[in-house]
Each structure stands twice: as structure tokens, then as C-alpha cells.
N, C-alpha and C. Protein backbone atom coordinates (compact mmCIF):
# COMPACT_ATOMS: atom_id res chain seq x y z
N UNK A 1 19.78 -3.60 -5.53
CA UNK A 1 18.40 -3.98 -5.27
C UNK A 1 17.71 -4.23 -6.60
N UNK A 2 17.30 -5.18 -6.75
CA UNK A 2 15.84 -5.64 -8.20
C UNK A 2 14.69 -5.52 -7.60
N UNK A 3 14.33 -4.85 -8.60
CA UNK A 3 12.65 -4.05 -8.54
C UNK A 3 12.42 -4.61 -10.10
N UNK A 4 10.97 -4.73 -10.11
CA UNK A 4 10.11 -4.87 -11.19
C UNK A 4 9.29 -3.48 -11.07
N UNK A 5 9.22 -2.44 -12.36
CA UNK A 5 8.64 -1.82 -12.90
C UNK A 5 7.55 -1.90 -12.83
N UNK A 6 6.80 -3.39 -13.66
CA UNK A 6 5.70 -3.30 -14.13
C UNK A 6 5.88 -4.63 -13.86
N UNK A 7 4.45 -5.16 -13.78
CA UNK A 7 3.98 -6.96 -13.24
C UNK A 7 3.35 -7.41 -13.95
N UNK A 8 3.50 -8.63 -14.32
CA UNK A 8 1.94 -9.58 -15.36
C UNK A 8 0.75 -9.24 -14.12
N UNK A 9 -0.22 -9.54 -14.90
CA UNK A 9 -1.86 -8.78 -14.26
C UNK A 9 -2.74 -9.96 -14.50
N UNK A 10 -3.63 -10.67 -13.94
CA UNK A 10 -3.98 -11.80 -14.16
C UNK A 10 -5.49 -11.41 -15.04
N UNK A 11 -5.94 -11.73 -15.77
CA UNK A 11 -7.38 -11.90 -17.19
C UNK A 11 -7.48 -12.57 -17.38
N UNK A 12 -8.37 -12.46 -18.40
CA UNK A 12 -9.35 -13.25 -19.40
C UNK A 12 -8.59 -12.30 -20.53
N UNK A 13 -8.36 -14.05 -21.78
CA UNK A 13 -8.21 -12.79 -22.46
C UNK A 13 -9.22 -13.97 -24.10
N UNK A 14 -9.38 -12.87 -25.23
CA UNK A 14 -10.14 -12.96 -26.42
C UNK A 14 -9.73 -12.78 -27.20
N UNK A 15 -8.66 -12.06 -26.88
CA UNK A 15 -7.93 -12.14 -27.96
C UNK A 15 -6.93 -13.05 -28.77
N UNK A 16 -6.73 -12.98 -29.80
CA UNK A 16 -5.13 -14.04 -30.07
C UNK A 16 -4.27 -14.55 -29.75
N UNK A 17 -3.45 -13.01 -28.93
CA UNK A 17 -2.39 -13.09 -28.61
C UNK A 17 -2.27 -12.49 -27.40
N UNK A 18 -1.36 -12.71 -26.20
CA UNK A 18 -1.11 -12.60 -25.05
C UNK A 18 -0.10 -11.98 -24.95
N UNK A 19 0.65 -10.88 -24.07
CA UNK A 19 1.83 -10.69 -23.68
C UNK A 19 1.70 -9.68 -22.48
N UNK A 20 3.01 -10.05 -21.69
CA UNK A 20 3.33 -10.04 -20.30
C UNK A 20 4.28 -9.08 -20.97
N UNK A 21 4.42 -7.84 -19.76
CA UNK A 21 5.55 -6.85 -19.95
C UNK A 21 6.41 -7.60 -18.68
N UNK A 22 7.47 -7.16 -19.24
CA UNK A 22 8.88 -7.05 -18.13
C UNK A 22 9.40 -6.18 -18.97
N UNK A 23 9.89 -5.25 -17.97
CA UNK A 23 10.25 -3.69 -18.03
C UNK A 23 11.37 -3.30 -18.02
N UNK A 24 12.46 -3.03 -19.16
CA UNK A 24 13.80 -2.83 -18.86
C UNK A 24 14.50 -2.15 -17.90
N UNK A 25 15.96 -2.18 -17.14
CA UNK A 25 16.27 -1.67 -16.54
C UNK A 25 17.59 -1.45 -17.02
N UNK A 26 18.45 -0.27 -15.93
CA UNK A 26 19.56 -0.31 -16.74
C UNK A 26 20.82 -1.20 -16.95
N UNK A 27 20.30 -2.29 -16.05
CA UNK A 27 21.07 -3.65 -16.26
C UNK A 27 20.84 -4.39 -17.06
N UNK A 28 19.94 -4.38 -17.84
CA UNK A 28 19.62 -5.29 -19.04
C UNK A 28 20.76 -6.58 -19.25
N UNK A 29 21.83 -5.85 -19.84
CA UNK A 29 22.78 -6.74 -20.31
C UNK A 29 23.32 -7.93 -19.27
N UNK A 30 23.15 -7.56 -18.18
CA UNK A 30 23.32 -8.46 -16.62
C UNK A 30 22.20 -9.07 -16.72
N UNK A 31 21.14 -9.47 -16.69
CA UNK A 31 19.96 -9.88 -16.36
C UNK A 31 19.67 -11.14 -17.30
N UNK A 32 19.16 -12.28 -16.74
CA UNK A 32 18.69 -12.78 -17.20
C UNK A 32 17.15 -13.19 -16.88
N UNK A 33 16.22 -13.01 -17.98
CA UNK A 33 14.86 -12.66 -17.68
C UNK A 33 14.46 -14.31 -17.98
N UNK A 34 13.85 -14.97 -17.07
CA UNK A 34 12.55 -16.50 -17.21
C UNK A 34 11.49 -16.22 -17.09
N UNK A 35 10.85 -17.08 -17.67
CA UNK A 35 9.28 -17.13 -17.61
C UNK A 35 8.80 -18.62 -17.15
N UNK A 36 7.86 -18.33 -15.80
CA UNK A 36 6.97 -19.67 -15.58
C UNK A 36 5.78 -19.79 -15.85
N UNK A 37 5.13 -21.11 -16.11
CA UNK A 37 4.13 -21.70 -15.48
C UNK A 37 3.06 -22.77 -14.78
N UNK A 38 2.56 -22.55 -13.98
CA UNK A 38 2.28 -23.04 -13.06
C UNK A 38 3.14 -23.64 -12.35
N UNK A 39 4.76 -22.69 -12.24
CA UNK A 39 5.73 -23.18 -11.25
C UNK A 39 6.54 -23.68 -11.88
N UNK A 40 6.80 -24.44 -13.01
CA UNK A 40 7.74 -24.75 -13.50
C UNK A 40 7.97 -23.68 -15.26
N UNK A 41 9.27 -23.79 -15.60
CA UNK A 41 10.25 -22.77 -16.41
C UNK A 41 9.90 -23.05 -17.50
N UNK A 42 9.13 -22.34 -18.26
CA UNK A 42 9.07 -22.17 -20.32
C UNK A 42 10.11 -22.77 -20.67
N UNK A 43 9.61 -23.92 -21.51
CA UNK A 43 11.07 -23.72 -22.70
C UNK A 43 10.69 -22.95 -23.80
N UNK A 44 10.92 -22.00 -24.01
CA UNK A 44 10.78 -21.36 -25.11
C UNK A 44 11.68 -21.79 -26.57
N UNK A 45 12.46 -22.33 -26.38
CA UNK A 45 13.21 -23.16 -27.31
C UNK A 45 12.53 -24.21 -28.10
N UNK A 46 11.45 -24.98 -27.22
CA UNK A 46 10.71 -25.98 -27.84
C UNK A 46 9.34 -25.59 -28.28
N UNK A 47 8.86 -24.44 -28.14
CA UNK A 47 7.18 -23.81 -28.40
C UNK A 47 7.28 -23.18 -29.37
N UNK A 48 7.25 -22.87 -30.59
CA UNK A 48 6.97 -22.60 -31.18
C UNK A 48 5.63 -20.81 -31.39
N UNK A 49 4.83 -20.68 -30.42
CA UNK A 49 3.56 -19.81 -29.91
C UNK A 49 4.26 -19.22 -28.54
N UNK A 50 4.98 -19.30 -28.45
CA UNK A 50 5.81 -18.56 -27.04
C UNK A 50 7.01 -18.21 -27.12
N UNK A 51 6.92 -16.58 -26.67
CA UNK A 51 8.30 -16.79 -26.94
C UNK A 51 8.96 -15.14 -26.18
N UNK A 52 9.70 -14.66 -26.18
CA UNK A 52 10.18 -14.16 -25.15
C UNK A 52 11.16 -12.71 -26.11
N UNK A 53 10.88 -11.91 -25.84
CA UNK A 53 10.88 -10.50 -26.80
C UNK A 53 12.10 -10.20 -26.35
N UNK A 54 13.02 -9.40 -27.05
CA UNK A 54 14.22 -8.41 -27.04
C UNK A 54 14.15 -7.56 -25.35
N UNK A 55 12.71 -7.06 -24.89
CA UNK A 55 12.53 -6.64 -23.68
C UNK A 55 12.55 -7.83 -22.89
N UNK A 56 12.34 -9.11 -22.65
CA UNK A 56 12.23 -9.80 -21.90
C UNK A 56 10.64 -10.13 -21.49
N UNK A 57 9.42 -9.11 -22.16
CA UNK A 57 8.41 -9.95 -22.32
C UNK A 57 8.04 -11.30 -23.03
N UNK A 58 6.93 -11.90 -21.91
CA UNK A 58 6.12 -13.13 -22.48
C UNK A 58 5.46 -12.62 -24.06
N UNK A 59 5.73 -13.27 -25.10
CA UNK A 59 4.02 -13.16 -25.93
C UNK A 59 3.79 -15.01 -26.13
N UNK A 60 2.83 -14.69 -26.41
CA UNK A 60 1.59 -15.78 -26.59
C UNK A 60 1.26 -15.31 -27.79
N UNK A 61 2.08 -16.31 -28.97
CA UNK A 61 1.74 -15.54 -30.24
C UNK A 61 0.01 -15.91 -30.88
N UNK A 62 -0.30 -17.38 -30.66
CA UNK A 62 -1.46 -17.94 -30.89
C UNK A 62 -2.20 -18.34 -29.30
N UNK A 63 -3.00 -18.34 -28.85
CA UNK A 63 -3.41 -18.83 -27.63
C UNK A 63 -4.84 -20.08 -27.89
N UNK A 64 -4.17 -20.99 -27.51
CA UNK A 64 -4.64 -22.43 -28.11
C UNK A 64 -5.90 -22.31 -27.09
N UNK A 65 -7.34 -22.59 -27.29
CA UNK A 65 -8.46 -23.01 -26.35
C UNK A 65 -9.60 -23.87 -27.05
N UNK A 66 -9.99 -24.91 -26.56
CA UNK A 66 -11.01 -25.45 -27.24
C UNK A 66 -12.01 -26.03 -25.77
N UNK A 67 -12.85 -26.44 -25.82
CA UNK A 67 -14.04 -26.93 -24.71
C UNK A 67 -13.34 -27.60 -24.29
N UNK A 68 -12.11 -28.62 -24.49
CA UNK A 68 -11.56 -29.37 -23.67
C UNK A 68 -10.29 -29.30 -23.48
N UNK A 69 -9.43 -28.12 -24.72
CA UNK A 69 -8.25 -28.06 -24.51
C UNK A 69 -7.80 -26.66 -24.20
N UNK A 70 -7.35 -26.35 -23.27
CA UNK A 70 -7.03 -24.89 -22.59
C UNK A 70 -5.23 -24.92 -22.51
N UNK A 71 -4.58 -25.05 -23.25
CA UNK A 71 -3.02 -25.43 -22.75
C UNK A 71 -2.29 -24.34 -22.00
N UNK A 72 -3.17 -23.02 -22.62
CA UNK A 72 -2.06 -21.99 -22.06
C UNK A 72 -2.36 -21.56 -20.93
N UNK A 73 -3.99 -21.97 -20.56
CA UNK A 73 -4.36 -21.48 -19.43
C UNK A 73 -3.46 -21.89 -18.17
N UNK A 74 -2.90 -20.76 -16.90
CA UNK A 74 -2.60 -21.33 -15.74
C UNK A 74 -2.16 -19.86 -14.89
N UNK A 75 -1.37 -20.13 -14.45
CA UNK A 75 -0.48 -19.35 -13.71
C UNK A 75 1.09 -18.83 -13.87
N UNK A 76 1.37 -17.72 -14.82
CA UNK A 76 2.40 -17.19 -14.96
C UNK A 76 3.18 -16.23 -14.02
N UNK A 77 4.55 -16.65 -14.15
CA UNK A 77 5.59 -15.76 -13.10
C UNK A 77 6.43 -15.16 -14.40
N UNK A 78 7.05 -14.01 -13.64
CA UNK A 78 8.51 -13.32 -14.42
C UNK A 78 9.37 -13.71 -13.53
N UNK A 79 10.61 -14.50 -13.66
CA UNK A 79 11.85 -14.06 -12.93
C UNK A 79 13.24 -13.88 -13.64
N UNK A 80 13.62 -13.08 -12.48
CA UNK A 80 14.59 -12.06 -13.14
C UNK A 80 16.00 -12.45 -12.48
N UNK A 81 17.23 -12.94 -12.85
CA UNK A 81 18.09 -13.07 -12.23
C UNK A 81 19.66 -12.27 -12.70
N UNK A 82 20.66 -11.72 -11.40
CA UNK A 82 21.52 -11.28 -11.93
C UNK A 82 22.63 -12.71 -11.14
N UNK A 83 23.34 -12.29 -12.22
CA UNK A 83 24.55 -13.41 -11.30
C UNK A 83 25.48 -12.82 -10.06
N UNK A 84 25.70 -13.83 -9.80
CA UNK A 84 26.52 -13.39 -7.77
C UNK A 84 25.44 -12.10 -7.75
N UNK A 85 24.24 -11.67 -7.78
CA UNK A 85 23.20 -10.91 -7.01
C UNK A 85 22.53 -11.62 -6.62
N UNK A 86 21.58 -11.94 -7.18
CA UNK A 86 20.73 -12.65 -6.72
C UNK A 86 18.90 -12.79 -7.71
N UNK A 87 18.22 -13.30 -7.20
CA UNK A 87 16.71 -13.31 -8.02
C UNK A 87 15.58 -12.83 -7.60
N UNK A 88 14.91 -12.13 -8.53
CA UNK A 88 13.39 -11.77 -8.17
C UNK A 88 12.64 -12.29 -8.87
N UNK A 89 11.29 -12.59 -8.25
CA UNK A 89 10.01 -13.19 -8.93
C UNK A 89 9.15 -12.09 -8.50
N UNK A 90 8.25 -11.77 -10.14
CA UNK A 90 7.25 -11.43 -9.82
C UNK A 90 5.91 -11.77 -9.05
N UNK A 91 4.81 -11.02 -8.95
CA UNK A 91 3.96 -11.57 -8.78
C UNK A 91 3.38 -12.25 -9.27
N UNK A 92 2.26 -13.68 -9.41
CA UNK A 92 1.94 -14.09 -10.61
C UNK A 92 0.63 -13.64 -11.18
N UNK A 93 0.56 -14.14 -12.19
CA UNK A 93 -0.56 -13.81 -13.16
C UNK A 93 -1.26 -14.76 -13.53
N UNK A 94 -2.91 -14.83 -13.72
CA UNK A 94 -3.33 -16.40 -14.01
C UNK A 94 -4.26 -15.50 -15.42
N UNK A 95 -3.52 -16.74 -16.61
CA UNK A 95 -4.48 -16.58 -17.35
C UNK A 95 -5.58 -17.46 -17.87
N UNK A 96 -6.68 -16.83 -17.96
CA UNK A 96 -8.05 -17.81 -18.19
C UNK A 96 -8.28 -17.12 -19.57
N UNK A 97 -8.54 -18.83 -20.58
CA UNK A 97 -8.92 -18.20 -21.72
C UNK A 97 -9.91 -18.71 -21.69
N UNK A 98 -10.84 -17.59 -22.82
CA UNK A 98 -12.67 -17.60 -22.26
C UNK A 98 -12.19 -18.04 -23.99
């Protein structure tokens, strides 16, 4: 059975930097942890300000906002997959940057 620990929480945030827990388990080494948003999969490979921790948390190293440009703002998921098991998605999280 996959359980999530702990869930992204949806805010406002003011600060800099952003990050989403995903919560180790003792499968770690089985697991492969993704991050969405607004439904479709991070590349974290191509962002440079995103990026995806040793735990399998989101950070949001810079969080880009201007009066017309909001990029990071949306709707984030965690999913978690084991192979021949199967996948869980978290709940999602929407972030609004003020």
C-alpha cells in the first residue's frame, strides 16, 4: 500500500523560495518521486529555479512574479510511483504568488 505522510498545502507565498515536502518512506530506493503542474510533469532537467531534493521535495529556488508575469503560479501535484506496484498522487496544492 502507498501512503503519503505529508501533502503540499495550497498558499500564498512572500517569500523567495517555495518547497513542497514529500516524506520518505522505507522504500525510498523503489520509488520514483514526480512533480506536476497544472497537470502536466516538471522537467526539472530544463529549469534551472526548480528542482527536486535528495527527499523528493519540490523547491522553488527563486519564485518569479511580476503584475503580469506569475510563471510559477498554478496547481501542484506529488506523484509517487513504484514499479509493477503501482502510483499515487497527492492531493494538489495551488500556489498564488502575492
Amino acid at each position: 500500500v502507498l501512503i503519503f505522510e505529508a501533502l503540499p498545502r495550497s498558499g500564498s507565498r512572500l517569500n523567495p523560495s517555495t518547497r513542497w515536502p514529500y516524506v520518505a518512506s522505507p522504500l525510498d530506493a523503489l520509488v520514483r518521486v514526480e512533480w506536476k503542474k497544472d497537470g502536466t510533469f516538471l522537467n526539472l532537467v530544463a529549469d534551472d529555479r526548480k528542482r527536486q531534493l535528495g527527499d523528493g521535495s519540490l523547491l522553488i529556488s527563486t519564485v518569479v512574479h511580476s503584475k503580469h508575469n506569475k510563471p510559477d503560479e498554478g496547481v501542484y501535484q506529488c506523484v509517487a510511483t513504484i514499479d509493477n506496484l503501482g502510483t499515487i498522487s497527492s492531493r494538489t496544492a495551488r500556489l498564488t504568488v502575492a
